[in-house]
Protein backbone atom coordinates (compact mmCIF):
# COMPACT_ATOMS: atom_id res chain seq x y z
CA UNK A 1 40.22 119.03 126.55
CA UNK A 2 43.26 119.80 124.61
CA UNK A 3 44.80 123.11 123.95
CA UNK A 4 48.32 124.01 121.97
CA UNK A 5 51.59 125.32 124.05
CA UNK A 6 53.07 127.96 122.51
CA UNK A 7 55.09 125.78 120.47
CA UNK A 8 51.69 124.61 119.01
CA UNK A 9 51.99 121.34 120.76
CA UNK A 10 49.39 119.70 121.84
CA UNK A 11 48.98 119.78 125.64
CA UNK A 12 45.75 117.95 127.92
CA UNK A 13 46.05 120.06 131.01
CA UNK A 14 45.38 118.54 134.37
CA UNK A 15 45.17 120.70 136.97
CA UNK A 16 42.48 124.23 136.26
CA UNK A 17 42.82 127.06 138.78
CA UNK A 18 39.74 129.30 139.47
CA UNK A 19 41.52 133.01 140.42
CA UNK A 20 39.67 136.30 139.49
CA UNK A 21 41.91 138.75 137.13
CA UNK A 22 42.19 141.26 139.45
CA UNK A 23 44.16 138.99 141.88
CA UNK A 24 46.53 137.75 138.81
CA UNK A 25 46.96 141.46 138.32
CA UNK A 26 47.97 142.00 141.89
CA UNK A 27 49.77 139.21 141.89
CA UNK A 28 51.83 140.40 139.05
CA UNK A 29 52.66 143.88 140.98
CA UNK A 30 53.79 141.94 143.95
CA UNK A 31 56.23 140.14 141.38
CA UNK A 32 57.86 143.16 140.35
CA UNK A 33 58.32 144.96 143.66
CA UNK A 34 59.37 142.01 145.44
CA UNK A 35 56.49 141.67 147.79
CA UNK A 36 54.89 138.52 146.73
CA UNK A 37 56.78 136.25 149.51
CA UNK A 38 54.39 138.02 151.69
CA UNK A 39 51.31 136.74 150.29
CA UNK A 40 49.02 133.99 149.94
CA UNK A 41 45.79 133.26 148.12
CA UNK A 42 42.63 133.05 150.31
CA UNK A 43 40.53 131.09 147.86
CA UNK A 44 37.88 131.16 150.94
CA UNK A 45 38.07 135.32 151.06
CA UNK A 46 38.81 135.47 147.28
CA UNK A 47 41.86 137.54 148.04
CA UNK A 48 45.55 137.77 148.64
CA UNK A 49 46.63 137.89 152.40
CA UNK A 50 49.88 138.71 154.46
CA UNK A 51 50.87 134.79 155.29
CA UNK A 52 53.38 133.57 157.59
CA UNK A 53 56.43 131.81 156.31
CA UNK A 54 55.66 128.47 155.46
CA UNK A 55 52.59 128.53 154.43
């Protein structure tokens, strides 16, 4: 498959991530407050959990 960057290049992406939009979303809010080096994603529990550093 081969999509166009924003540039309009043409890019063949390798890697595809399966997230719902309701975690991007979160995700997103945890960017702008700061809170996001808390978290992980739990693609087991389909959700975003308190992780310990390192992980």
């Amino acid at each position: 498959m081969e999509i166009k960057d924003r540039f309009g290049n043409p890019v063949v992406p390798r890697e595809w991530f399966l997230v719902p939009l309701f975690i991007i979303d979160e995700v997103v809010e945890k960017i702008k407050d700061g809170s996001i080096v808390n978290f992980c994603y739990d693609p087991g529990a389909g959700r975003l959990v308190e992780c310990a550093l390192g992980d």
